[in-house]
C-alpha atoms as a PDB file:
ATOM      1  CA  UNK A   1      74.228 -55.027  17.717  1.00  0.00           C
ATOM      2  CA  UNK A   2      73.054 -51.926  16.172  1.00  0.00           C
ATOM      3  CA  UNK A   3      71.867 -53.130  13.083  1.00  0.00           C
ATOM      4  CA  UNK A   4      69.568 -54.913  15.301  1.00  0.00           C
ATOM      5  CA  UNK A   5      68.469 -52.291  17.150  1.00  0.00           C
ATOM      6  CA  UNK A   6      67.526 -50.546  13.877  1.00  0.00           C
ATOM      7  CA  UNK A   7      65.473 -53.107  12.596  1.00  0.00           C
ATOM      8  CA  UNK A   8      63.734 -53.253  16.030  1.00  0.00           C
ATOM      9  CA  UNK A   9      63.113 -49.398  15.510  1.00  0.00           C
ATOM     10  CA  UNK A  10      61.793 -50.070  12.260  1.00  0.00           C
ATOM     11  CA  UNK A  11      59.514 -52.497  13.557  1.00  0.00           C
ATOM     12  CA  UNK A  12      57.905 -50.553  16.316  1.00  0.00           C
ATOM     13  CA  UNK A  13      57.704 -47.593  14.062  1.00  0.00           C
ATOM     14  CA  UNK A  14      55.795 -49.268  11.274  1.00  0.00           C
ATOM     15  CA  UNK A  15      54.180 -50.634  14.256  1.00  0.00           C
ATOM     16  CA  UNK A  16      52.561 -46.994  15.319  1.00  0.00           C
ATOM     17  CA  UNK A  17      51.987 -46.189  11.712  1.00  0.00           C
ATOM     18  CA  UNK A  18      49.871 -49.137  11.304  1.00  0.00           C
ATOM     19  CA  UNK A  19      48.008 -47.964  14.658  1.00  0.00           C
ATOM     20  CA  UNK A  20      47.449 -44.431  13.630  1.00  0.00           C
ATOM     21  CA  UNK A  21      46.069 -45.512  10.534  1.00  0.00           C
ATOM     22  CA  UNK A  22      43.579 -47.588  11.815  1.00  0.00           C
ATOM     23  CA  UNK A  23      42.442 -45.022  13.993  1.00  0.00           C
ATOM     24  CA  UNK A  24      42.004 -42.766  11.356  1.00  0.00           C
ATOM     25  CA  UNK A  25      40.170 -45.249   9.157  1.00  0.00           C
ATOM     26  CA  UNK A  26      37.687 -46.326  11.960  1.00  0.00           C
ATOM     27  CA  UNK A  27      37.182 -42.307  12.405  1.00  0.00           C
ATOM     28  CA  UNK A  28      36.385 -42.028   9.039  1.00  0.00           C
ATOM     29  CA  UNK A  29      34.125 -44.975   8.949  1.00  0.00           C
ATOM     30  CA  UNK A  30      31.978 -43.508  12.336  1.00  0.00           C
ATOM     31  CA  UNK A  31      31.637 -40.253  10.741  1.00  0.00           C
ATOM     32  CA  UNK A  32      30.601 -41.873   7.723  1.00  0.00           C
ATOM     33  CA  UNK A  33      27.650 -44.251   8.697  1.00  0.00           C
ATOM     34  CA  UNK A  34      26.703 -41.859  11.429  1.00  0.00           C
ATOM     35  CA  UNK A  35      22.635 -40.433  10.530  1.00  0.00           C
ATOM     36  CA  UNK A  36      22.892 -36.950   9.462  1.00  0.00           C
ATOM     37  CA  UNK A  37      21.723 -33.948  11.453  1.00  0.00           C
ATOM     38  CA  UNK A  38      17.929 -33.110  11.162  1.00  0.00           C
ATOM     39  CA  UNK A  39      18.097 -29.735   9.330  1.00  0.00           C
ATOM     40  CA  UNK A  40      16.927 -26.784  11.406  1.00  0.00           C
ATOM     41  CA  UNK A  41      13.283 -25.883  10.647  1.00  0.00           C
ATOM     42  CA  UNK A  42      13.208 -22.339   9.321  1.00  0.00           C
ATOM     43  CA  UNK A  43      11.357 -20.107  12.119  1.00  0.00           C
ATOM     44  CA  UNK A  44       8.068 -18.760  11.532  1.00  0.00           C
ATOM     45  CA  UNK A  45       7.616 -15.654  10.388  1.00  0.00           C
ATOM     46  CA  UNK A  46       4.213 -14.377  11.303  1.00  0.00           C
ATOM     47  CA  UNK A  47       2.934 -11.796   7.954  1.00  0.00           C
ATOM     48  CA  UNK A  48       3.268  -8.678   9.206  1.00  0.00           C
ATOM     49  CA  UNK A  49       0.254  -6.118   9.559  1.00  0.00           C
ATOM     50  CA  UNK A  50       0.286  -3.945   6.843  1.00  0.00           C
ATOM     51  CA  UNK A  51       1.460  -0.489   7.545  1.00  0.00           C
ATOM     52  CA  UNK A  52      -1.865   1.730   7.081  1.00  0.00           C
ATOM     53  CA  UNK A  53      -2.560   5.767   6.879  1.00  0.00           C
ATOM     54  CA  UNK A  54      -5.363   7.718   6.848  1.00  0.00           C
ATOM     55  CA  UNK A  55      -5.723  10.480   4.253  1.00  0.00           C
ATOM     56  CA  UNK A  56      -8.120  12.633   2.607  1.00  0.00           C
ATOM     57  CA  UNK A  57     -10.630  11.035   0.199  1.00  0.00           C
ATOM     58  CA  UNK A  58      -9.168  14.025  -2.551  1.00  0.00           C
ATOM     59  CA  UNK A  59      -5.528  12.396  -1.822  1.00  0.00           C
ATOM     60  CA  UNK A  60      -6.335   8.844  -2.181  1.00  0.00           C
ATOM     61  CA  UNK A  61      -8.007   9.770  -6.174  1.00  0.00           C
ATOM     62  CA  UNK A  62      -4.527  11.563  -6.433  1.00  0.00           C
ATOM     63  CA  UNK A  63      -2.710   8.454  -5.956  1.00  0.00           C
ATOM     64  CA  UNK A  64      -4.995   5.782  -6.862  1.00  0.00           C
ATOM     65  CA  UNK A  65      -7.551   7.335  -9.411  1.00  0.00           C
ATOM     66  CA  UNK A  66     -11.538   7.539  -9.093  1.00  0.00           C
ATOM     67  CA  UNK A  67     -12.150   4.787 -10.264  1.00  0.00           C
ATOM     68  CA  UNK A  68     -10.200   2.321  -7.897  1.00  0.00           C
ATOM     69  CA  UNK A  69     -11.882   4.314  -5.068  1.00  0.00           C
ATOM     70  CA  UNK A  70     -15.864   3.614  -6.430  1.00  0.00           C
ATOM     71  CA  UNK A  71     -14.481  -0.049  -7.460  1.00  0.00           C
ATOM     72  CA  UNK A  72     -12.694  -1.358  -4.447  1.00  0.00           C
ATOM     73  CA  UNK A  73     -14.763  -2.990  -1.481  1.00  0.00           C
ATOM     74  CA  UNK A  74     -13.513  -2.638   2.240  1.00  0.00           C
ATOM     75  CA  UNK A  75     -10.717  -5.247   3.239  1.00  0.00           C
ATOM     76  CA  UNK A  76     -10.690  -6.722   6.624  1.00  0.00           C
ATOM     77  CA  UNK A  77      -8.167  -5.420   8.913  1.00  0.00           C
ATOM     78  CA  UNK A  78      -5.761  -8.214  10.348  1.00  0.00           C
ATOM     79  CA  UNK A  79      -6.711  -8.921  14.133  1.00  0.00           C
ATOM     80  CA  UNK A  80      -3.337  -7.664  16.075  1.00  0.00           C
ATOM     81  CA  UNK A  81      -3.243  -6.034  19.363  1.00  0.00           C
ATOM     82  CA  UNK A  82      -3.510  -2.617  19.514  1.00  0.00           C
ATOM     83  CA  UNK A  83      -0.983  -0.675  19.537  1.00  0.00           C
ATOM     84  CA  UNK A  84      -1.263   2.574  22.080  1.00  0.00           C
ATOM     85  CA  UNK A  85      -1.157   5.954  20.534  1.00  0.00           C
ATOM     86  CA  UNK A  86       0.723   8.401  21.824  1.00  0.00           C
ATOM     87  CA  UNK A  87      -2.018  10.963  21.860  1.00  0.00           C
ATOM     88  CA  UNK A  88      -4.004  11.819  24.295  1.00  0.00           C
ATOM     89  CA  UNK A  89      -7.464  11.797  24.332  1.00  0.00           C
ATOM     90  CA  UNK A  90      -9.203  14.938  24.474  1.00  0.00           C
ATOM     91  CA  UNK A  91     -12.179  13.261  26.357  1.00  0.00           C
ATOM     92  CA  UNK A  92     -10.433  14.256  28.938  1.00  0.00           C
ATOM     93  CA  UNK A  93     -12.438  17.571  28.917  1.00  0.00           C
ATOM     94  CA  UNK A  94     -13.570  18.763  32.439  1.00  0.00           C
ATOM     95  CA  UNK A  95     -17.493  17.589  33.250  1.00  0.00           C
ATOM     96  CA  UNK A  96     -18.343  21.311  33.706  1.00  0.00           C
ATOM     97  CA  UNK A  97     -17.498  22.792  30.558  1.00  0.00           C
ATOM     98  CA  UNK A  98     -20.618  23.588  27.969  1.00  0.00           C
ATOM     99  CA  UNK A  99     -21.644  21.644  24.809  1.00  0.00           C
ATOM    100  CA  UNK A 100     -19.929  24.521  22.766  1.00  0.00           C
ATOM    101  CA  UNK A 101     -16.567  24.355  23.931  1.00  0.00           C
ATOM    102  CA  UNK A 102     -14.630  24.115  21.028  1.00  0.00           C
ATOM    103  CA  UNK A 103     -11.854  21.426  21.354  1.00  0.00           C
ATOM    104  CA  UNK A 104     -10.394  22.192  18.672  1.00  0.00           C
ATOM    105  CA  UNK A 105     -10.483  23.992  14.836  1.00  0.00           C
ATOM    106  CA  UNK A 106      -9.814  22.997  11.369  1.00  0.00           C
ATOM    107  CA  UNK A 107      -9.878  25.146   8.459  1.00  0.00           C
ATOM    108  CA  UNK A 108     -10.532  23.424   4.724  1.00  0.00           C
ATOM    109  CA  UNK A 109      -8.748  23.954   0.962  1.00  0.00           C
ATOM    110  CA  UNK A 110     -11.568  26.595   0.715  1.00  0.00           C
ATOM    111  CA  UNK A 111     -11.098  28.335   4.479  1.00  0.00           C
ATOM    112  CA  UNK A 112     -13.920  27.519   6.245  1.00  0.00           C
ATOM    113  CA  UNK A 113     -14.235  27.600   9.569  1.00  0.00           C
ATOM    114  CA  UNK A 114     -15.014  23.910  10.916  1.00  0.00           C
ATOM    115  CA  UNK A 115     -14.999  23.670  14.542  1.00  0.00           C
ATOM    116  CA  UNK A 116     -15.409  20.762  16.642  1.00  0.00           C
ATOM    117  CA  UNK A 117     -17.213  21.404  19.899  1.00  0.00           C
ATOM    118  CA  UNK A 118     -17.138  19.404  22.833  1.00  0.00           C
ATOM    119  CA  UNK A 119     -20.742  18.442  22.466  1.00  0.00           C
ATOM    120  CA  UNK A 120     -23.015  15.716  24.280  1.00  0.00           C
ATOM    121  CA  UNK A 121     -24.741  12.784  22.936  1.00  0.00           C
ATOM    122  CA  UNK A 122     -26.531  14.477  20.270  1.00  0.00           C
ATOM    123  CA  UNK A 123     -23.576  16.174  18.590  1.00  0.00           C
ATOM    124  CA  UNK A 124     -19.958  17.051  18.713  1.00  0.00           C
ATOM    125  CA  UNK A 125     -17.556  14.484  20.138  1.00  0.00           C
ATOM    126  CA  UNK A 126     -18.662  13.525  23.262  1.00  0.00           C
ATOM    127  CA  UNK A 127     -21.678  12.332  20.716  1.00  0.00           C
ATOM    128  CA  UNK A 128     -18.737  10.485  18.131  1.00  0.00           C
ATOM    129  CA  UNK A 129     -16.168   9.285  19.811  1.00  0.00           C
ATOM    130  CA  UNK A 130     -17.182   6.409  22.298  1.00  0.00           C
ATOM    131  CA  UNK A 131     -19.944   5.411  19.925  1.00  0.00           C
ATOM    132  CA  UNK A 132     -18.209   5.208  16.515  1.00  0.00           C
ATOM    133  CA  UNK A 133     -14.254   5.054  18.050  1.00  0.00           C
ATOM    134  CA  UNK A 134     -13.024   8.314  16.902  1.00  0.00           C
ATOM    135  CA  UNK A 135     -11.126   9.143  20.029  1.00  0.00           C
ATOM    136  CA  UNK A 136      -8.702  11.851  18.984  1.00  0.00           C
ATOM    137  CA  UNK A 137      -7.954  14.987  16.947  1.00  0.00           C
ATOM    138  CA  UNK A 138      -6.124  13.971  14.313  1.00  0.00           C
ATOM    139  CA  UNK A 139      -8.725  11.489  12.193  1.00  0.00           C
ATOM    140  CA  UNK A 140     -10.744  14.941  11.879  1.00  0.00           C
ATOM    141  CA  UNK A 141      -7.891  16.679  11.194  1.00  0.00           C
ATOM    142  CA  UNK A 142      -6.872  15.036   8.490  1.00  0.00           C
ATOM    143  CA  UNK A 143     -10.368  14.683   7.066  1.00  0.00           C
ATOM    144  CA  UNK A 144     -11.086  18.645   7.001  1.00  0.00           C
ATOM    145  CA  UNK A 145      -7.587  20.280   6.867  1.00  0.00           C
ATOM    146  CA  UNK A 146      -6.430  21.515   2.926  1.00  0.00           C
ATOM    147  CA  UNK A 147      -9.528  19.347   1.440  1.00  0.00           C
ATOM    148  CA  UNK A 148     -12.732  19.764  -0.210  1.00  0.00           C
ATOM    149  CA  UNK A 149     -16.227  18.418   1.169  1.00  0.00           C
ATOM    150  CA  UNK A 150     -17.662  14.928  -0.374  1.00  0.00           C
ATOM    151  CA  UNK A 151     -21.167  16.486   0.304  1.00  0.00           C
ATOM    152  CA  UNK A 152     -22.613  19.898  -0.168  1.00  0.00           C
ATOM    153  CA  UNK A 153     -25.600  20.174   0.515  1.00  0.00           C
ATOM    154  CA  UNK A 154     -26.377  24.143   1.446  1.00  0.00           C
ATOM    155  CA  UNK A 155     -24.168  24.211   5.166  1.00  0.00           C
ATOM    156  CA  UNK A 156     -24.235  20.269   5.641  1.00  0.00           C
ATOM    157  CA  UNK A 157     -20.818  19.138   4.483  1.00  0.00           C
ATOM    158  CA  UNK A 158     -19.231  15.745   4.955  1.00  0.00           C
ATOM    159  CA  UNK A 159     -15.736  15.376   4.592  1.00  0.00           C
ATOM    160  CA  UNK A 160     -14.304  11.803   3.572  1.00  0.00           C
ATOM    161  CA  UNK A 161     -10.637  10.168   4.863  1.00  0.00           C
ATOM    162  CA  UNK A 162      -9.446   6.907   3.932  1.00  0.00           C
ATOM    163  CA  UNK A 163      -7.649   4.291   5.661  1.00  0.00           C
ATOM    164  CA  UNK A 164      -4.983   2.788   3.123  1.00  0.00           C
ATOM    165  CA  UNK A 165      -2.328   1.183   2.482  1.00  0.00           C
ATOM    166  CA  UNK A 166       1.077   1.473  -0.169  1.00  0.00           C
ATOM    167  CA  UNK A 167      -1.168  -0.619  -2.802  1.00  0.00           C
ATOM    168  CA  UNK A 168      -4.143   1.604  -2.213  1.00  0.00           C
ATOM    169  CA  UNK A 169      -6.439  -1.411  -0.765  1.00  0.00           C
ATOM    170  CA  UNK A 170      -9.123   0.358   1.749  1.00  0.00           C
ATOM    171  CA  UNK A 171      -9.749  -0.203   4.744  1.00  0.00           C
ATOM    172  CA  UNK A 172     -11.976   1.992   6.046  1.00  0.00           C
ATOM    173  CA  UNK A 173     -13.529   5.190   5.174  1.00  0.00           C
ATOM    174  CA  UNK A 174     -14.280   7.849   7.458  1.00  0.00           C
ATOM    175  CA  UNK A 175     -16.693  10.496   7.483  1.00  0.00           C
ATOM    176  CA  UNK A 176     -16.951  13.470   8.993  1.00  0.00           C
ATOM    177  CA  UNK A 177     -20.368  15.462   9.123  1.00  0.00           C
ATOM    178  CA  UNK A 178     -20.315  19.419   9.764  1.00  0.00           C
ATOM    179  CA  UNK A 179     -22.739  22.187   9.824  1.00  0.00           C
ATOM    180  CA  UNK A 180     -21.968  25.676   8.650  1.00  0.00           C
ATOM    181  CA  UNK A 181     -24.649  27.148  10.465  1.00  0.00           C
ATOM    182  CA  UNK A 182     -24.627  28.878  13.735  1.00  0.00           C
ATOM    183  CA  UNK A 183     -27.732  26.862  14.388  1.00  0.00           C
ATOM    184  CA  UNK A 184     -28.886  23.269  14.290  1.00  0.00           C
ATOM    185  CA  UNK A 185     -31.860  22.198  11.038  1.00  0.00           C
ATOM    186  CA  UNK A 186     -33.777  21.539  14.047  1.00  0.00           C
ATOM    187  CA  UNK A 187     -33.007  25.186  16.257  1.00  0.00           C
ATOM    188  CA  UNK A 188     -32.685  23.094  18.963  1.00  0.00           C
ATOM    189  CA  UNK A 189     -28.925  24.392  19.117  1.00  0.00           C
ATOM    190  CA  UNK A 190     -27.269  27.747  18.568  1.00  0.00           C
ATOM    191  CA  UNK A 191     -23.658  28.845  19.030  1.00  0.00           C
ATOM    192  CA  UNK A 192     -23.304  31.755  21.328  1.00  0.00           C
ATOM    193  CA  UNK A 193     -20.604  32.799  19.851  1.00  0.00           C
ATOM    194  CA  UNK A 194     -21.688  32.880  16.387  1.00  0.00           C
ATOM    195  CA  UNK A 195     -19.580  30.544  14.609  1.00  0.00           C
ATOM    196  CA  UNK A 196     -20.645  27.389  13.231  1.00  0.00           C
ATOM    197  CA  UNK A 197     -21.873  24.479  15.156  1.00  0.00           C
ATOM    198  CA  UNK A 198     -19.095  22.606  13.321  1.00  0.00           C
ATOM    199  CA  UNK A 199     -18.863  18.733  13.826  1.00  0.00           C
ATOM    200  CA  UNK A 200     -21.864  17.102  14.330  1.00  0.00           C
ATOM    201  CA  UNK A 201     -20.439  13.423  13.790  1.00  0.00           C
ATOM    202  CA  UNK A 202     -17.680  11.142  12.764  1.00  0.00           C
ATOM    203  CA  UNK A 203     -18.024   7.697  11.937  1.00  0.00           C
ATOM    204  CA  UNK A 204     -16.859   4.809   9.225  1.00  0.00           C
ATOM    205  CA  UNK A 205     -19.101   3.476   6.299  1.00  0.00           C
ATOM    206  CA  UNK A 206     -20.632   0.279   7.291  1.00  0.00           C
ATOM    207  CA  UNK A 207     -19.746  -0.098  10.577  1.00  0.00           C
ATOM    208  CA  UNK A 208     -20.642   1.161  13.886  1.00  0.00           C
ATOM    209  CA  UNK A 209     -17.394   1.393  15.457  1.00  0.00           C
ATOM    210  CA  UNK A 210     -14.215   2.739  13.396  1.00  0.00           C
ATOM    211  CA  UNK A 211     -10.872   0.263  13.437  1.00  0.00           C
ATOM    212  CA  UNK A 212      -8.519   1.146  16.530  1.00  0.00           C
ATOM    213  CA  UNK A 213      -5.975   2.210  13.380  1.00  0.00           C
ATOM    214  CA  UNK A 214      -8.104   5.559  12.850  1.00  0.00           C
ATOM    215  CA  UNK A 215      -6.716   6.585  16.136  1.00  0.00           C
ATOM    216  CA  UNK A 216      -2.851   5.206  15.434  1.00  0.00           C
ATOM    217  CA  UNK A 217      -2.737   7.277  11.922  1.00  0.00           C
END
């Protein structure tokens, strides 16, 4: 009786063995002639707009050398949406105020005095900054402050910034124009308060309005 309820045992449990293993093997076989997984496209990455700063002319031949400055043509800036500066614009000048408000003062690697006056649309930045994009202090500021002048030429000076990047390609070059005089070539203008008439434009080289990054610098 019990030796043939052992072999009955034996039976069913080769039985489940049998089962399980042919579970197992038509696993296998699914996962085997199943069509692999498309791989995952890598995503996109859009080339990022290269990280630009405006400095003096003098500093870029520091870095770069003359040579790459008179050799190297403007490059095109990437077309991105601009990003707003945190700087306020000092359009924002009351109506009332006179052409020969001084905004705001500069002084150069040789101490001059280089004011820029409020102006109107001959000179000054009322005249610069809708026309040629030059909407804030600091693209001047960087242009005139601990430099020399590009152009002497007796009190006309012109002051030179570039807009770079790490590898030195250019992308724009501004210039700033400034008269030493108390009066205008043309004595159509005179400072009442004896200093000199100061900035009479700023603008970049071949073009008539400068890149929004000359404001973002």
């Amino acid at each position: 009786m019990h030796s043939g309820l052992s072999a009955l045992l034996v039976v069913e449990l080769r039985l489940k063995a049998a089962s399980a293993a042919g579970l197992a093997s038509l696993l296998l076989s699914a996962l085997l002639s199943a069509p692999a997984a498309p791989a995952s496209a890598a995503p996109t990455i859009p080339a990022a707009a290269p990280a630009l700063e405006l400095i003096p002319q003098s500093r870029y031949i520091e870095r770069f050398g003359a040579q790459r400055l008179a050799q190297a043509a403007l490059t095109k800036i990437p077309a991105q949406r601009p990003a707003r500066s945190g700087q306020e614009r000092t359009a924002a000048m009351d109506p009332p105020l006179p052409w020969h408000n001084i905004a705001w003062v500069a002084s150069d690697a040789d101490a001059r005095d280089l004011p820029t006056r409020r102006g109107n649309s001959e000179l000054g930045y009322l005249h610069y900054s809708e026309r040629h994009n030059v909407r804030y202090s600091k693209p001047i500021l960087i242009a005139y402050t601990d430099t020399k002048p590009a152009v002497i030429k007796g009190t006309h000076l012109e002051y030179v910034a570039i807009l770079t990047d790490r590898l030195g390609i250019i992308y724009a070059k501004l210039r700033v124009v400034n008269e030493q005089s108390p009066v205008t070539e043309d004595k159509r203008y005179k400072t009442p308060d004896g200093r000199p008439i100061g900035t009479i434009t700023a603008f970049c080289e071949g073009v008539n309005k400068c890149p929004d990054q000359i404001n973002q610098s």
